[in-house]
N, C-alpha and C. Protein backbone atom coordinates (compact mmCIF):
# COMPACT_ATOMS: atom_id res chain seq x y z
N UNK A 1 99.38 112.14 83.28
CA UNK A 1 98.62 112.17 84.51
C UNK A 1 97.18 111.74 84.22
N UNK A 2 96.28 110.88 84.80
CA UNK A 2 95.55 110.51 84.80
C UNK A 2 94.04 111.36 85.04
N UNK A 3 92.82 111.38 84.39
CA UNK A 3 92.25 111.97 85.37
C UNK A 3 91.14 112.65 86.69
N UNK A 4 91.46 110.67 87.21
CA UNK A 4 90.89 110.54 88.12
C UNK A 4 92.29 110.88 89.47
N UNK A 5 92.52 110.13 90.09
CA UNK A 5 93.01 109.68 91.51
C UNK A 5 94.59 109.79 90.51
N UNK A 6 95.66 110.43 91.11
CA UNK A 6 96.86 110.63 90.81
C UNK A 6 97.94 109.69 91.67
N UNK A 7 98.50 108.73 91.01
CA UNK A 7 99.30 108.00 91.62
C UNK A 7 100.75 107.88 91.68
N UNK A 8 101.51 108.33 93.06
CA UNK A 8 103.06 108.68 93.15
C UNK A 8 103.54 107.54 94.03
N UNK A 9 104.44 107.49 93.35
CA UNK A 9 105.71 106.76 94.58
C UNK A 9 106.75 107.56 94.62
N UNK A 10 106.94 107.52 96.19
CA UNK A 10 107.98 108.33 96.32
C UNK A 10 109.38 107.36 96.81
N UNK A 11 110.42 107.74 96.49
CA UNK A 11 111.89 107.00 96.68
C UNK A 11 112.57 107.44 98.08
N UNK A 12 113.35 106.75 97.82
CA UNK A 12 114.63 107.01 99.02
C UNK A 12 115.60 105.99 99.25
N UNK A 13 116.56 105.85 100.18
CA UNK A 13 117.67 104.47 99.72
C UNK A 13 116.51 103.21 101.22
N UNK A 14 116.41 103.60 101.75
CA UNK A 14 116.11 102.97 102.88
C UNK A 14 114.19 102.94 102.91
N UNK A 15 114.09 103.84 102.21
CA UNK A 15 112.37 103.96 102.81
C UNK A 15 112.12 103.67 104.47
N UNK A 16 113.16 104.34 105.15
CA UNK A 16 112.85 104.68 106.17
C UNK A 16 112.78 105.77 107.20
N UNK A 17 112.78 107.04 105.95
CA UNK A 17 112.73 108.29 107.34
C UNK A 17 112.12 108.83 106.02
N UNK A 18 112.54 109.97 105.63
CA UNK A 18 112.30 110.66 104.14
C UNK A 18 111.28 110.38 103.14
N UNK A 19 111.20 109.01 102.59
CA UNK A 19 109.61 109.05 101.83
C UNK A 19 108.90 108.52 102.75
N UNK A 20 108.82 108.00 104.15
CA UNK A 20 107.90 107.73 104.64
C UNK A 20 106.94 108.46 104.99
N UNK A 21 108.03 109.52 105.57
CA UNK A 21 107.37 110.84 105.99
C UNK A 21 106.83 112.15 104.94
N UNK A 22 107.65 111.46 103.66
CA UNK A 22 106.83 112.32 102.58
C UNK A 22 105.24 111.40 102.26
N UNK A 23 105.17 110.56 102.10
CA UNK A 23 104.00 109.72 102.41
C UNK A 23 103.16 110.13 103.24
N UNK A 24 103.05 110.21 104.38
CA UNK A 24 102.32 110.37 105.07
C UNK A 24 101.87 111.77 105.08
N UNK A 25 102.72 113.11 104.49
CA UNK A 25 102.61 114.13 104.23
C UNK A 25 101.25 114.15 103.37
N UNK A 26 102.27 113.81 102.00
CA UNK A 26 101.32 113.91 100.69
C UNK A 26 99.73 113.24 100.58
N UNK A 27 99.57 112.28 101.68
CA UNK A 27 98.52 111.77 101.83
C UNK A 27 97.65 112.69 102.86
N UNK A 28 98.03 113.12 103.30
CA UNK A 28 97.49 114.41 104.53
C UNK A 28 97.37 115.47 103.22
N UNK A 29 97.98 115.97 102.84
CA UNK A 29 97.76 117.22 102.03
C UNK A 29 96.97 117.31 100.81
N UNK A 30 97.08 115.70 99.88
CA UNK A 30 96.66 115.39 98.94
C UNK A 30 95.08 114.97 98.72
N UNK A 31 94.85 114.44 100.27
CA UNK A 31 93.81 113.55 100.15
C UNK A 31 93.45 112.84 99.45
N UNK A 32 92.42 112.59 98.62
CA UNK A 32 91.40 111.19 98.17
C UNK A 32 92.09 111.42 97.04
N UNK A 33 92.45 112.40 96.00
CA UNK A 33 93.12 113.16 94.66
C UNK A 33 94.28 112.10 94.22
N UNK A 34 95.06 111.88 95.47
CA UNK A 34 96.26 111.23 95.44
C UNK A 34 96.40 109.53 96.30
N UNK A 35 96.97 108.64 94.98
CA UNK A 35 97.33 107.29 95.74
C UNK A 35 98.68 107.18 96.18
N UNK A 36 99.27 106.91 97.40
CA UNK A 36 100.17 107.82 97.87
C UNK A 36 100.98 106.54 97.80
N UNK A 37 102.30 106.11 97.59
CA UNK A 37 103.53 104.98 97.96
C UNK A 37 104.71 105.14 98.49
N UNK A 38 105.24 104.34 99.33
CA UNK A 38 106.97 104.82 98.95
C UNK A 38 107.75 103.62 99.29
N UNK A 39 108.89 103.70 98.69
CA UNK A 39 109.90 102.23 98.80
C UNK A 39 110.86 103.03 98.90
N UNK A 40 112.28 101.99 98.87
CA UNK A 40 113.64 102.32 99.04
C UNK A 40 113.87 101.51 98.29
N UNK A 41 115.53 102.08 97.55
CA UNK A 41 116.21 101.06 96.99
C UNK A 41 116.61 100.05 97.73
N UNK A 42 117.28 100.08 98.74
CA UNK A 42 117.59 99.44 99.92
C UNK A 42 117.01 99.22 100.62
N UNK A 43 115.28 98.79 101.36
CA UNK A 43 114.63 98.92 102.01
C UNK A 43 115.15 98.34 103.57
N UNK A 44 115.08 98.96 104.61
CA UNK A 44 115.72 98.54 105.78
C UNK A 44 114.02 98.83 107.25
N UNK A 45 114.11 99.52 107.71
CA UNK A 45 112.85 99.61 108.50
C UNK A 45 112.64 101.20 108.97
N UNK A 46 111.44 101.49 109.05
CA UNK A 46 110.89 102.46 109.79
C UNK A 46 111.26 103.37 110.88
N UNK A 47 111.99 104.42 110.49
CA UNK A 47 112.91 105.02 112.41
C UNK A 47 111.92 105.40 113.02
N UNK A 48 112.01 104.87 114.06
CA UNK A 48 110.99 105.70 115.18
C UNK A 48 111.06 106.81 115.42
N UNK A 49 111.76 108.00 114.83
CA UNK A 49 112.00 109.27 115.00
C UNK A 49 111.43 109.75 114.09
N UNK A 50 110.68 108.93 112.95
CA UNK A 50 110.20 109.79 111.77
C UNK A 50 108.54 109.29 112.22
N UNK A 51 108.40 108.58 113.07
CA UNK A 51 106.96 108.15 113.50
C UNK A 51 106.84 109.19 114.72
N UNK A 52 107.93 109.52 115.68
CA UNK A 52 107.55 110.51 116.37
C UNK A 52 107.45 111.97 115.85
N UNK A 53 108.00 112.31 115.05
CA UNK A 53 108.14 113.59 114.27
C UNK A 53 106.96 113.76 113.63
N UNK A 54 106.30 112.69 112.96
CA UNK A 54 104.81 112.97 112.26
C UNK A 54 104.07 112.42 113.39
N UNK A 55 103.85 111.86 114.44
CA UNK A 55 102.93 111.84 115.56
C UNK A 55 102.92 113.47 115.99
N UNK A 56 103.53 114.15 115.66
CA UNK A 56 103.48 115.58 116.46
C UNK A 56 102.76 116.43 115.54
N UNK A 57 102.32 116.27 114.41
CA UNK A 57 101.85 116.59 113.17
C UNK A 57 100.24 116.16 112.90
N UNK A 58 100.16 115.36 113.74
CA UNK A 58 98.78 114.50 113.54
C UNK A 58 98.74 113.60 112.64
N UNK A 59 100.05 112.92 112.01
CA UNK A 59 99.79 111.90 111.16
C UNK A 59 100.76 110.70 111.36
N UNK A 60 100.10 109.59 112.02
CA UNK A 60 100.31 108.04 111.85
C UNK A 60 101.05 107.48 111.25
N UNK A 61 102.12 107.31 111.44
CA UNK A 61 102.91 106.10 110.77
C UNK A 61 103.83 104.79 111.43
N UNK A 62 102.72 104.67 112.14
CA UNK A 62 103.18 103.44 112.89
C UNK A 62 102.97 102.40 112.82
N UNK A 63 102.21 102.30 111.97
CA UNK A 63 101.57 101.09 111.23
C UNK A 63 102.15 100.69 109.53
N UNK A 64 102.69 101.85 109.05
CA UNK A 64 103.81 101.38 107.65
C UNK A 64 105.31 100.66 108.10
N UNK A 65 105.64 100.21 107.09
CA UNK A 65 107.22 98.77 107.09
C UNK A 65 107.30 99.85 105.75
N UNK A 66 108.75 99.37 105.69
CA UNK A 66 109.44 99.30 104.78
C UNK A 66 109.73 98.91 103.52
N UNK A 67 109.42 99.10 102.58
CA UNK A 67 109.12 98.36 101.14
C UNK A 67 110.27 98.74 100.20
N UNK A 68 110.76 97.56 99.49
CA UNK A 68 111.41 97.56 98.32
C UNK A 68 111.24 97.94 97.37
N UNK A 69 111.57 98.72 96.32
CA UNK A 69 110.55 99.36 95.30
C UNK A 69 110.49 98.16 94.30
N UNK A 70 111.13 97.08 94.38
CA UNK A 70 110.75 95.79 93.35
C UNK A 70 109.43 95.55 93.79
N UNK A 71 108.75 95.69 94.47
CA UNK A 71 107.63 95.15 95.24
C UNK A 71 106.48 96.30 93.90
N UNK A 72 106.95 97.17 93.32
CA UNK A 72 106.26 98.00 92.42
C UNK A 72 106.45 97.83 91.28
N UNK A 73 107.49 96.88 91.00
CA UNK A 73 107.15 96.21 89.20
C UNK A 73 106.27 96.15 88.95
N UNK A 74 106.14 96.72 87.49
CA UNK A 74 105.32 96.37 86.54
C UNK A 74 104.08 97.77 86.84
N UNK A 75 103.76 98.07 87.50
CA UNK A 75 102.86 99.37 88.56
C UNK A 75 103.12 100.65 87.29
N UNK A 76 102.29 101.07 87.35
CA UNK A 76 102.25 102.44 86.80
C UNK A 76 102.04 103.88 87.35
N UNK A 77 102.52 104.68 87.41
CA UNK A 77 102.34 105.87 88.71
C UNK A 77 102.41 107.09 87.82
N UNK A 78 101.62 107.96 88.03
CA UNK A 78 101.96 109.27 87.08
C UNK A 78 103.06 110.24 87.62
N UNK A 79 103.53 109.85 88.75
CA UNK A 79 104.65 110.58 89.62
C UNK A 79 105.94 109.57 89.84
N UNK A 80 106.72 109.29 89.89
CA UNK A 80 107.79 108.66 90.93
C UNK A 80 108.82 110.42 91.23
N UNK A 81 108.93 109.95 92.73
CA UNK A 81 109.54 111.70 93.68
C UNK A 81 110.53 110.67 94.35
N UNK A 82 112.07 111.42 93.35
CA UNK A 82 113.13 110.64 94.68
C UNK A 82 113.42 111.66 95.44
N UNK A 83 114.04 111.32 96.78
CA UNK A 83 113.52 112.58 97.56
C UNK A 83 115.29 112.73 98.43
N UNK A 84 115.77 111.42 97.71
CA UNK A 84 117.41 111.30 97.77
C UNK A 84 118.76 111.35 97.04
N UNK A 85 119.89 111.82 96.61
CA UNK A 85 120.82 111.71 95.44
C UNK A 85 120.09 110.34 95.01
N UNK A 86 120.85 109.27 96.00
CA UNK A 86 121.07 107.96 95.55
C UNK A 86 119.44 107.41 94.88
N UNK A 87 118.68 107.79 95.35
CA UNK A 87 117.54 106.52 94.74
C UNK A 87 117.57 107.92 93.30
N UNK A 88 117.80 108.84 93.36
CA UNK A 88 117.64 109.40 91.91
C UNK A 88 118.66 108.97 90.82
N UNK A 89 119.81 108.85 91.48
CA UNK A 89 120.98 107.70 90.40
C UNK A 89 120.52 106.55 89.85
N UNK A 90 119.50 105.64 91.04
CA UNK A 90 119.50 104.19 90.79
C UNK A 90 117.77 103.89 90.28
N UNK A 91 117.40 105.29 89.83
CA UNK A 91 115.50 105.28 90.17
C UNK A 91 114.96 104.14 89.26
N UNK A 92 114.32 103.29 89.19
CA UNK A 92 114.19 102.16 87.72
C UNK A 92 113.33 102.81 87.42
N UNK A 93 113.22 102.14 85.71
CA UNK A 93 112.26 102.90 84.88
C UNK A 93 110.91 102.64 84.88
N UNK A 94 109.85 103.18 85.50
CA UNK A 94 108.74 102.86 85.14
C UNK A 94 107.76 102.89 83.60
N UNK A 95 106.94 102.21 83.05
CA UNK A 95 105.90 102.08 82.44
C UNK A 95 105.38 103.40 82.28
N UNK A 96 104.89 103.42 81.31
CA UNK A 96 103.69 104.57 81.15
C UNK A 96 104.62 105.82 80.80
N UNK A 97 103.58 106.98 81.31
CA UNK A 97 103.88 108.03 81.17
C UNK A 97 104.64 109.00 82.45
N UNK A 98 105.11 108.05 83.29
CA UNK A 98 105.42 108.67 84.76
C UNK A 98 106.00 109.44 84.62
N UNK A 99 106.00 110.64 85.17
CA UNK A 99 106.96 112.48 85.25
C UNK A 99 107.99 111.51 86.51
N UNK A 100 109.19 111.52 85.95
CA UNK A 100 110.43 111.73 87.60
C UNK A 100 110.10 113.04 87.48
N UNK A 101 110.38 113.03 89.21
CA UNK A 101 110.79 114.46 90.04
C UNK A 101 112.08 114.69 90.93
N UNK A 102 112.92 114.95 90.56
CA UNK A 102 113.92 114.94 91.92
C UNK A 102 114.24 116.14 92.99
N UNK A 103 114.19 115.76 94.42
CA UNK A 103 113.99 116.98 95.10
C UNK A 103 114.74 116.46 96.28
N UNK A 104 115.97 116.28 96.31
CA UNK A 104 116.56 116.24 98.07
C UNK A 104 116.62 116.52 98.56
N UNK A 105 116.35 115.97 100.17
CA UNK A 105 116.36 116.59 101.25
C UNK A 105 117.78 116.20 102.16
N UNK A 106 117.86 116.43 102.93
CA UNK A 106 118.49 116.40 103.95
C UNK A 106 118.55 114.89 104.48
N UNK A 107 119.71 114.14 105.33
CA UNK A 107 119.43 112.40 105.19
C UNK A 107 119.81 112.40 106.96
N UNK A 108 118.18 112.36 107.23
CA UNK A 108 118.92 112.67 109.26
C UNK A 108 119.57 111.71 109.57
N UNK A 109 120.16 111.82 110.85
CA UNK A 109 121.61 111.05 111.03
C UNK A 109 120.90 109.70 111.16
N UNK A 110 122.13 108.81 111.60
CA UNK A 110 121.84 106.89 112.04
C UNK A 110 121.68 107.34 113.51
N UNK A 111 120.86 105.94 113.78
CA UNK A 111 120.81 106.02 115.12
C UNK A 111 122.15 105.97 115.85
N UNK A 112 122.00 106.52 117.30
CA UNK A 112 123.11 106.60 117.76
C UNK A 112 124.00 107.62 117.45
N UNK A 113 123.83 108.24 116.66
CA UNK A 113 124.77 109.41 116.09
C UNK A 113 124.22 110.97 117.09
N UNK A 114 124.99 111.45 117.75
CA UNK A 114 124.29 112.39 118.03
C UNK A 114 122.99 112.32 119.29
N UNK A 115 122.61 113.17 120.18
CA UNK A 115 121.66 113.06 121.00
C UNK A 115 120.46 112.51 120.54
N UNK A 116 119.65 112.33 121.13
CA UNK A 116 118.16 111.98 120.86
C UNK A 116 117.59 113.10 120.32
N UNK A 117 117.75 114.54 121.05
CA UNK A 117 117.45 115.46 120.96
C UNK A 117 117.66 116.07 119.72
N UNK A 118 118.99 115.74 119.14
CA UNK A 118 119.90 116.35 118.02
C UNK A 118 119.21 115.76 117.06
N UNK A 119 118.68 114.52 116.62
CA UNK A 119 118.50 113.93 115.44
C UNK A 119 117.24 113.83 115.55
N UNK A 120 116.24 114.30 116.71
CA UNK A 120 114.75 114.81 116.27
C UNK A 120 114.28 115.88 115.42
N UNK A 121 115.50 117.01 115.87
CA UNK A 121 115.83 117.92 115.37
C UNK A 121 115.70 118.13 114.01
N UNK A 122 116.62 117.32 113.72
CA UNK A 122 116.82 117.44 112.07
C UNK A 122 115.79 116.69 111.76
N UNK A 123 115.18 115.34 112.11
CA UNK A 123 114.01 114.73 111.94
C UNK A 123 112.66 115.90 111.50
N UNK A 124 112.47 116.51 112.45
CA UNK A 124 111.33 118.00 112.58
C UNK A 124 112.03 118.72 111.20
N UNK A 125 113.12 118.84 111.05
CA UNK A 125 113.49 120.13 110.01
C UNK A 125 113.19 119.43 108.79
N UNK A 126 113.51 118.63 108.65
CA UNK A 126 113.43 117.49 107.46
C UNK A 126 111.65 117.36 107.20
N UNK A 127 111.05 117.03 107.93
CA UNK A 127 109.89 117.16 108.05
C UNK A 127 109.11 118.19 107.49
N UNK A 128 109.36 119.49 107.73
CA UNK A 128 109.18 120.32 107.51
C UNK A 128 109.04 121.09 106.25
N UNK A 129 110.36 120.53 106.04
CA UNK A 129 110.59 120.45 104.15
C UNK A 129 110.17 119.95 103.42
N UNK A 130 109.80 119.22 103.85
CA UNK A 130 108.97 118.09 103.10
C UNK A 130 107.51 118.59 102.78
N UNK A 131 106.73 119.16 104.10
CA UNK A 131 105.55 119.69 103.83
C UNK A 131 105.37 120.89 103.26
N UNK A 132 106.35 121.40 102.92
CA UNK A 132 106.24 123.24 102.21
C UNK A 132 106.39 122.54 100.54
N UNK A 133 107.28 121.92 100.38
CA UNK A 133 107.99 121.30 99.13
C UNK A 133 106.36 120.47 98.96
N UNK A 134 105.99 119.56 99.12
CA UNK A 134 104.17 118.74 99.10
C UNK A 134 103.05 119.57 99.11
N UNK A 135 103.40 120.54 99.83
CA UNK A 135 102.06 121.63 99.35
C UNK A 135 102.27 122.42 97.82
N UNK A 136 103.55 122.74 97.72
CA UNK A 136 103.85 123.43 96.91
C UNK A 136 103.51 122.29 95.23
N UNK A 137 103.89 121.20 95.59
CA UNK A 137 103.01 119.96 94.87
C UNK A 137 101.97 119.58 94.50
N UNK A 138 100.96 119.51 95.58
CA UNK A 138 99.39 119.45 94.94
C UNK A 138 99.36 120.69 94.39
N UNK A 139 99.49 121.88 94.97
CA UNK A 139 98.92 122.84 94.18
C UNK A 139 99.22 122.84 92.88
N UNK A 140 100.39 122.20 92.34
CA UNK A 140 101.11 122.35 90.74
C UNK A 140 100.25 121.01 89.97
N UNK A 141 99.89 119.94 90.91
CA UNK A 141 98.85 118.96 90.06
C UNK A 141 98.02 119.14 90.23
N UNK A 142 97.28 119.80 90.92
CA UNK A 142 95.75 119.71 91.09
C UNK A 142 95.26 120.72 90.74
């Protein structure tokens, strides 16, 4: 760990519900301390259910896409956090001295599955977990 500004990427297969929203967490909780990332193995796009779920939170993510974690070759991070089985099976190896962390959550449904209502739901619960599990984080690095 570095020790200025602490730099994580966080995983997932899609980088589109789960590290986004751990992103936007850890950057809310972490502040200036932490350089915050996240990709997917699979990168696909942004659910609007994980932008409404952290709009209710006070934090923005309507303005992040989706990133490939090839897009982080060569990068050095004192963290990589998969936050899914799969990107923890497939995590590539980073450089340096990076700590893996693995911590899964819950994988809210596909669209269409289930009410609107139903898969905000788990969206919020998922959410949720995320921020007890991220607090419980800075406090262990910082």
């Amino acid at each position: 760990m570095t020790e200025s500004t602490i730099r994580v990427l966080i995983l997932c297969t899609g980088n589109s519900a789960r590290s986004q929203m751990a992103e936007g967490l850890l950057r809310y909780l972490g502040g200036a301390r932490f350089e915050v990332h996240s990709a997917g193995t699979r990168a696909s796009f942004v659910r609007p259910e994980a932008i409404q779920v952290m709009a209710e939170v006070g934090i923005d993510l309507s303005g992040h896409r989706s990133k490939n974690v090839s897009e982080f070759d060569g990068q050095e991070f004192d963290y990589v956090i998969t936050v899914c089985d799969h990107a923890n099976e497939v995590c590539p190896v980073f450089a340096g001295r990076t700590q893996r962390i693995h911590q899964s959550f819950a994988d809210p449904p596909a669209p269409g599955v289930g009410t609107d209502e139903e898969r905000l739901a788990v969206f919020r619960r998922v959410r949720d977990e995320l921020r007890v599990w991220l607090r419980d984080f800075v406090a262990r690095t910082g």
